[in-house]
N, C-alpha and C. Protein backbone atom coordinates (compact mmCIF):
# COMPACT_ATOMS: atom_id res chain seq x y z
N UNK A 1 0.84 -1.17 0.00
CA UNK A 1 0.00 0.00 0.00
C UNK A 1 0.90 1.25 0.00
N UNK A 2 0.46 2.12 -0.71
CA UNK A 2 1.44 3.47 -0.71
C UNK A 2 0.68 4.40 -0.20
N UNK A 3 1.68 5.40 0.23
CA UNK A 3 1.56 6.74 0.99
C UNK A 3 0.02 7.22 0.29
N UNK A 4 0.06 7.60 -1.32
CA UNK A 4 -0.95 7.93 -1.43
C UNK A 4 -2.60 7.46 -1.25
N UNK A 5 -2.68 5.83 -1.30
CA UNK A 5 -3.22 5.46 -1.31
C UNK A 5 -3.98 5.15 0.37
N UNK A 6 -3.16 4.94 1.08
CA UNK A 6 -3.22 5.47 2.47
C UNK A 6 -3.87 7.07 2.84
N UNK A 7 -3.54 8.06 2.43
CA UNK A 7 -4.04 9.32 2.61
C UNK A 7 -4.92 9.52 1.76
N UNK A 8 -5.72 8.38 0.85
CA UNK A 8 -7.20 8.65 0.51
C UNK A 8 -7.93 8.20 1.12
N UNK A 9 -7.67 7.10 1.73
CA UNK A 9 -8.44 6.08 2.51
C UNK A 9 -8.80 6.56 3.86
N UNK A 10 -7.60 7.72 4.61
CA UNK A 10 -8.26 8.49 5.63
C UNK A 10 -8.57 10.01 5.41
N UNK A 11 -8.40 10.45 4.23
CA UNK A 11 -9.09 11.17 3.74
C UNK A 11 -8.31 13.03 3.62
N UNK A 12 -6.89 12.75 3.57
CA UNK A 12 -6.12 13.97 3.54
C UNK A 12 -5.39 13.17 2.54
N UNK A 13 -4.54 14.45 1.94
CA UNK A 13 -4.06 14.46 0.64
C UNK A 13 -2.57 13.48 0.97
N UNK A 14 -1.50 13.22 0.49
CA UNK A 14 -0.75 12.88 0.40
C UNK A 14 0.45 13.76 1.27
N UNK A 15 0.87 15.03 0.94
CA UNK A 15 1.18 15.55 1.48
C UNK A 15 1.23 16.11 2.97
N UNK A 16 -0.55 16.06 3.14
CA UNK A 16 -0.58 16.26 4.47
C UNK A 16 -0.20 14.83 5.04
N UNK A 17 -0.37 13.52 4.59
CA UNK A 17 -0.08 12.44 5.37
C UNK A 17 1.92 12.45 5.72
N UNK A 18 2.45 13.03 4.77
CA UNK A 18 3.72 13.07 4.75
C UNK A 18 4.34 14.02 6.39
N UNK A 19 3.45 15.36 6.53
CA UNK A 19 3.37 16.21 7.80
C UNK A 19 3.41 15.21 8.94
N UNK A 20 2.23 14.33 8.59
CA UNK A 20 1.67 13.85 9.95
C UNK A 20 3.13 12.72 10.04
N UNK A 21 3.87 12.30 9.50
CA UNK A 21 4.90 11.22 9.45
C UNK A 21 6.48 11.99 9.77
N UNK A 22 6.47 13.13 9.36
CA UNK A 22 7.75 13.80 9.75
C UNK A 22 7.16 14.39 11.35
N UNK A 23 5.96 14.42 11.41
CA UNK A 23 5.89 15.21 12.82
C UNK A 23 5.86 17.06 12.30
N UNK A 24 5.67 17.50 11.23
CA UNK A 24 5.57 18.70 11.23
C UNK A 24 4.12 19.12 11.50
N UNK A 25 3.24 18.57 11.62
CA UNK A 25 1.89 18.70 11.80
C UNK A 25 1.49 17.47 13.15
N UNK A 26 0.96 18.17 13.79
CA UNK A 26 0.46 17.03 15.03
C UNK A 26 -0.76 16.12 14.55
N UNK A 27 -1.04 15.15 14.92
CA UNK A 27 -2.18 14.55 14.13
C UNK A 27 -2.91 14.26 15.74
N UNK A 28 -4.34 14.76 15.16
CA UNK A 28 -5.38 14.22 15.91
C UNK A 28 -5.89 13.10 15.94
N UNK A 29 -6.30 12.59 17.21
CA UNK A 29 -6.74 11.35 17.88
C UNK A 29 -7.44 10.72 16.63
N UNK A 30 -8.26 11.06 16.69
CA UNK A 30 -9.46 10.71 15.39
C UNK A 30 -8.35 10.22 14.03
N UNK A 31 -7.96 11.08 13.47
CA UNK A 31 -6.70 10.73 12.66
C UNK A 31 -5.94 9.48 12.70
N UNK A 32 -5.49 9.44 13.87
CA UNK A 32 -4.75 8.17 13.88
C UNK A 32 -5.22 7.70 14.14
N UNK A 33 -6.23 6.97 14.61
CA UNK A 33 -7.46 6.27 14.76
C UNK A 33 -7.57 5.70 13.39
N UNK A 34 -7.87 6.62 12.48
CA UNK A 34 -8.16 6.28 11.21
C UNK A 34 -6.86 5.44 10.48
N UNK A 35 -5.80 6.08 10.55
CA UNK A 35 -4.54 5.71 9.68
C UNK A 35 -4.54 4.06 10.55
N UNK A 36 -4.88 4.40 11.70
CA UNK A 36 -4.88 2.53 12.63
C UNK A 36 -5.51 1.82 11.68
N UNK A 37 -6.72 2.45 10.95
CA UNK A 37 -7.37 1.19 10.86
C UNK A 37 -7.47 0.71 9.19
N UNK A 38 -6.89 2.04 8.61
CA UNK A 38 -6.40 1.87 6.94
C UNK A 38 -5.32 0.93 7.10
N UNK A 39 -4.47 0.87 8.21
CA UNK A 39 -3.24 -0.20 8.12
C UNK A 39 -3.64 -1.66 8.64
N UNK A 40 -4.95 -1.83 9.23
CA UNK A 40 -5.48 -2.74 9.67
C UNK A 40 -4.71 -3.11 11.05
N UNK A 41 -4.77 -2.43 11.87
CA UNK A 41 -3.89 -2.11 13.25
C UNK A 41 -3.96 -1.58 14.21
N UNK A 42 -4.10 -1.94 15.28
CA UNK A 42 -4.66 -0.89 16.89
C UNK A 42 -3.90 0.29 16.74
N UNK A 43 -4.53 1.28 17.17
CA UNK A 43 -4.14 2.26 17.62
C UNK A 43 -3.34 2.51 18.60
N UNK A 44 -2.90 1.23 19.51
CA UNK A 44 -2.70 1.75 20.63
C UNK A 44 -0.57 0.87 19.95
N UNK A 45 -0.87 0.09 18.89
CA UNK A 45 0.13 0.06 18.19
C UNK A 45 1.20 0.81 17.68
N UNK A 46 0.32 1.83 16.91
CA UNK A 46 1.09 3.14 16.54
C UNK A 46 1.68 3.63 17.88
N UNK A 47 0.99 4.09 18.53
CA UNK A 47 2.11 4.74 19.90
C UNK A 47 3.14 4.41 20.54
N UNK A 48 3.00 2.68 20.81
CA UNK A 48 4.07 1.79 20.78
C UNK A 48 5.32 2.36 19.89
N UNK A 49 5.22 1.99 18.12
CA UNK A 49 6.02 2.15 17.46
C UNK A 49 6.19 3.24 17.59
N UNK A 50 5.65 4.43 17.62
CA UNK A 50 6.43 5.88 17.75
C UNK A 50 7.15 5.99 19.08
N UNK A 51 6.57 5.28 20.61
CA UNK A 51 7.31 5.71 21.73
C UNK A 51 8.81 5.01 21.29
N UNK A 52 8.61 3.77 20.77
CA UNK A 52 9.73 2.95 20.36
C UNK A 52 11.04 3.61 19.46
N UNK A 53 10.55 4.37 18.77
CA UNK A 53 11.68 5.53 17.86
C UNK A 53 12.15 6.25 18.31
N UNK A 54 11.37 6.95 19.59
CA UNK A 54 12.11 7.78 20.12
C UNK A 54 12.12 7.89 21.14
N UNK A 55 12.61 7.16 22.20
CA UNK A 55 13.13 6.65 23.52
C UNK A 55 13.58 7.84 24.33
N UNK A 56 13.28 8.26 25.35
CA UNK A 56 13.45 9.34 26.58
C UNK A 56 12.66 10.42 26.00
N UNK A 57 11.56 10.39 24.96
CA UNK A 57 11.66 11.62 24.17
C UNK A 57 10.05 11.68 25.68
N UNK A 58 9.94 12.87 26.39
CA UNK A 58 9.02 13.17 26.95
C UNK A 58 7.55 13.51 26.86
N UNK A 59 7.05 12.89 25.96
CA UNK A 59 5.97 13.63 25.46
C UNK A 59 4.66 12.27 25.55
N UNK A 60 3.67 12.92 25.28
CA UNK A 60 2.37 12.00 25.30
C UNK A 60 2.32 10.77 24.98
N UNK A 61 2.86 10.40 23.73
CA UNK A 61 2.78 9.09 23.22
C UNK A 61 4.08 7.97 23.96
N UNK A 62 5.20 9.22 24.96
CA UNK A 62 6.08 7.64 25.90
C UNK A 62 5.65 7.38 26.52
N UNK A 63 4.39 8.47 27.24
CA UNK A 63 3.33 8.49 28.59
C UNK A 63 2.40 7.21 28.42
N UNK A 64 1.61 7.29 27.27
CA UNK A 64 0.68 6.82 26.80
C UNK A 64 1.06 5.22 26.32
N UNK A 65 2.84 4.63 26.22
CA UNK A 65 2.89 3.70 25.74
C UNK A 65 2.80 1.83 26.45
N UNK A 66 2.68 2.56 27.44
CA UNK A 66 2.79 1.54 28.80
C UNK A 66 1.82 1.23 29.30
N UNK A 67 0.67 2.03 29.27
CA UNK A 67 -0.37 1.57 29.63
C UNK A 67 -1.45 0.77 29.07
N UNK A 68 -2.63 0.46 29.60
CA UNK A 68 -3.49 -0.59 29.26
C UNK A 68 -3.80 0.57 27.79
N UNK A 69 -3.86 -0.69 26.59
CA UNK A 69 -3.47 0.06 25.16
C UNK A 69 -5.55 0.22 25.39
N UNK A 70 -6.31 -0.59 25.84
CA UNK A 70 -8.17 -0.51 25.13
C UNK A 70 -8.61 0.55 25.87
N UNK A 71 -8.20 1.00 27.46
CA UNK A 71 -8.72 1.98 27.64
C UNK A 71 -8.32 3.05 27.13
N UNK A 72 -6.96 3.23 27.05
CA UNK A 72 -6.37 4.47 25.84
C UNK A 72 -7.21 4.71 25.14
N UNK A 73 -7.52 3.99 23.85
CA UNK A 73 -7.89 3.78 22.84
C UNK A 73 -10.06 4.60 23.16
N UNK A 74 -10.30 3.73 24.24
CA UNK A 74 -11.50 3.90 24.34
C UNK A 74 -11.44 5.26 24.42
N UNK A 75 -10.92 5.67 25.48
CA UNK A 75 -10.52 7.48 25.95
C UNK A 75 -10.53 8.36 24.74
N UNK A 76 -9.77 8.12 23.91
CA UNK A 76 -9.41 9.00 22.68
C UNK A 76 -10.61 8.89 21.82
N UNK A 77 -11.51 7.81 21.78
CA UNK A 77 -12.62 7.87 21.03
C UNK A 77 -13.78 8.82 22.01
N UNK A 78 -13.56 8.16 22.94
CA UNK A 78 -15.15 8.90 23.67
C UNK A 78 -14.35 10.44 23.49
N UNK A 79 -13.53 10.75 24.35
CA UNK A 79 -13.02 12.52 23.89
C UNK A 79 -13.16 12.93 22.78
N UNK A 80 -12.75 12.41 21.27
CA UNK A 80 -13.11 12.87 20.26
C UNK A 80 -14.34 13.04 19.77
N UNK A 81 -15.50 12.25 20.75
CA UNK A 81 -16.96 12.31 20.42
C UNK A 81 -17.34 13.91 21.11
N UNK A 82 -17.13 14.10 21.60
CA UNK A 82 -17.39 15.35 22.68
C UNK A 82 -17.35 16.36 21.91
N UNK A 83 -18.73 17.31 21.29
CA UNK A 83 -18.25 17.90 20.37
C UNK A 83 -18.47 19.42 21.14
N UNK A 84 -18.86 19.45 22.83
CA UNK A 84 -18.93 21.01 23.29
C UNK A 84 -18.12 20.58 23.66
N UNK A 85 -16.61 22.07 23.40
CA UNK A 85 -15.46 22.59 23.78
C UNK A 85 -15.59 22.65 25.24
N UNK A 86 -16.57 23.32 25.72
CA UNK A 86 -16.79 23.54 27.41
C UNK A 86 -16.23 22.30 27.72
N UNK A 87 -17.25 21.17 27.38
CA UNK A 87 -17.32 19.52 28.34
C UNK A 87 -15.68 19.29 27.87
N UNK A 88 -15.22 19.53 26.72
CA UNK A 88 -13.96 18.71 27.03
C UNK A 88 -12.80 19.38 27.78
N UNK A 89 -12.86 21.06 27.55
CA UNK A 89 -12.34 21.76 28.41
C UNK A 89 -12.27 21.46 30.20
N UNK A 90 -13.56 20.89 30.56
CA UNK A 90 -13.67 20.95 32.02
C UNK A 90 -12.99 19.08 32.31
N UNK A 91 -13.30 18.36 31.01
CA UNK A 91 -12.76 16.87 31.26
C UNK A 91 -11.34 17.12 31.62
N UNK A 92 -10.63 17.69 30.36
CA UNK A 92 -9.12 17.97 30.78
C UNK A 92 -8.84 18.68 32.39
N UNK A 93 -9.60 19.39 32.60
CA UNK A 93 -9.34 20.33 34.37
C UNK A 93 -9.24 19.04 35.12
N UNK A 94 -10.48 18.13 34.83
CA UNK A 94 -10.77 16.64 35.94
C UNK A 94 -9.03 16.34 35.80
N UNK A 95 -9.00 16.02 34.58
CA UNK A 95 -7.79 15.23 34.43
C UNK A 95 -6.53 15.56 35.21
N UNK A 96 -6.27 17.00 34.98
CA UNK A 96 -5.39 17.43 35.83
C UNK A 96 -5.09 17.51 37.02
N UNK A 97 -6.32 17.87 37.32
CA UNK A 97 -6.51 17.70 39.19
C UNK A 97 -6.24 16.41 39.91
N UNK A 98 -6.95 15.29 39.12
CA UNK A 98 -6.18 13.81 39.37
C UNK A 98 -4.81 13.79 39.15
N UNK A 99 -4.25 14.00 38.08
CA UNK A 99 -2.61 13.81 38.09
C UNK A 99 -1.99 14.74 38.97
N UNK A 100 -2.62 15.99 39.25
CA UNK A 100 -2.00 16.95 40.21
C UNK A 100 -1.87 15.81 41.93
N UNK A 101 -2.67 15.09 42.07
CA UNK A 101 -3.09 14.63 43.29
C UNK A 101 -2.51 13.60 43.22
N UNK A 102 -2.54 12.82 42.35
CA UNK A 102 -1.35 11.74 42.50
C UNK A 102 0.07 11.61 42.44
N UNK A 103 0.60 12.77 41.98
CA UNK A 103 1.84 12.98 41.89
C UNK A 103 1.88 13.46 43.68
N UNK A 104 1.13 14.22 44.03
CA UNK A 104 1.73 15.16 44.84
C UNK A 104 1.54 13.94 46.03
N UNK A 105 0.96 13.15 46.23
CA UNK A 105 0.97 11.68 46.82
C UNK A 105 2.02 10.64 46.95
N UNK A 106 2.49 11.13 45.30
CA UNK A 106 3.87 9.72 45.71
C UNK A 106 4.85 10.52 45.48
N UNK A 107 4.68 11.91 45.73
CA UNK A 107 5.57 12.66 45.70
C UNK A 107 6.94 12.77 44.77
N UNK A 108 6.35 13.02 43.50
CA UNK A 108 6.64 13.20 42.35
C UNK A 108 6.42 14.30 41.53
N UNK A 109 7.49 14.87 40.39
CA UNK A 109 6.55 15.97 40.32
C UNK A 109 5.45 15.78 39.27
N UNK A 110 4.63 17.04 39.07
CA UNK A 110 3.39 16.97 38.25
C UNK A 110 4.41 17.11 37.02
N UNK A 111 3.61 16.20 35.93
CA UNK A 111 4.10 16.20 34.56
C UNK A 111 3.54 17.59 33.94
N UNK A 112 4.61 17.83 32.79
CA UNK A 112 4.28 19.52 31.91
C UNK A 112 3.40 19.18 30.91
């Protein structure tokens, strides 16, 4: 299967699929969701292979690679369903306040 044929199937041009592969463009949940399933492949796969490329690199997807891959997966779908900004705005506050509270528990610091 080729690049292009891949970025019809989730529905951006070629080019933009090229962004989403160098990392010059961030790709949304939904997105890779999609490219998961044009490759016939979990989602929670891709994060794997990207935490896997780039080792100590600090960011969401080394966070995200260790954990249970279906609730991930579920998470990123139900959030992407959420289409008032408010509700997902105030989900993310929940979110924080939990990681604020568990860090400050095992006395660690809060992640950036």
């Amino acid at each position: 299967m080729t690049q292009k044929q891949i970025a019809s199937m989730i529905g951006v041009t070629g080019a933009q699929l090229h962004r989403y592969e160098t990392g010059s463009t961030r790709i949304a949940a939904s997105r890779l969701i999609a490219i998961a399933n044009a490759l016939g492949v979990r989602p929670d796969t891709l994060l794997a292979t990207a935490a896997a490329s780039h080792p100590g690199q600090d960011n969401v997807v080394s966070s995200l690679a260790g954990n249970s891959s279906e609730e991930i997966v579920e998470l990123i779908q139900m959030f992407g369903n959420i289409s008032d900004p408010r509700h997902r705005t105030a989900l993310v506050a929940v979110a924080r306040m939990m990681t604020t509270q568990a860090t400050q528990r095992s006395g660690t610091e809060e992640p950036s």
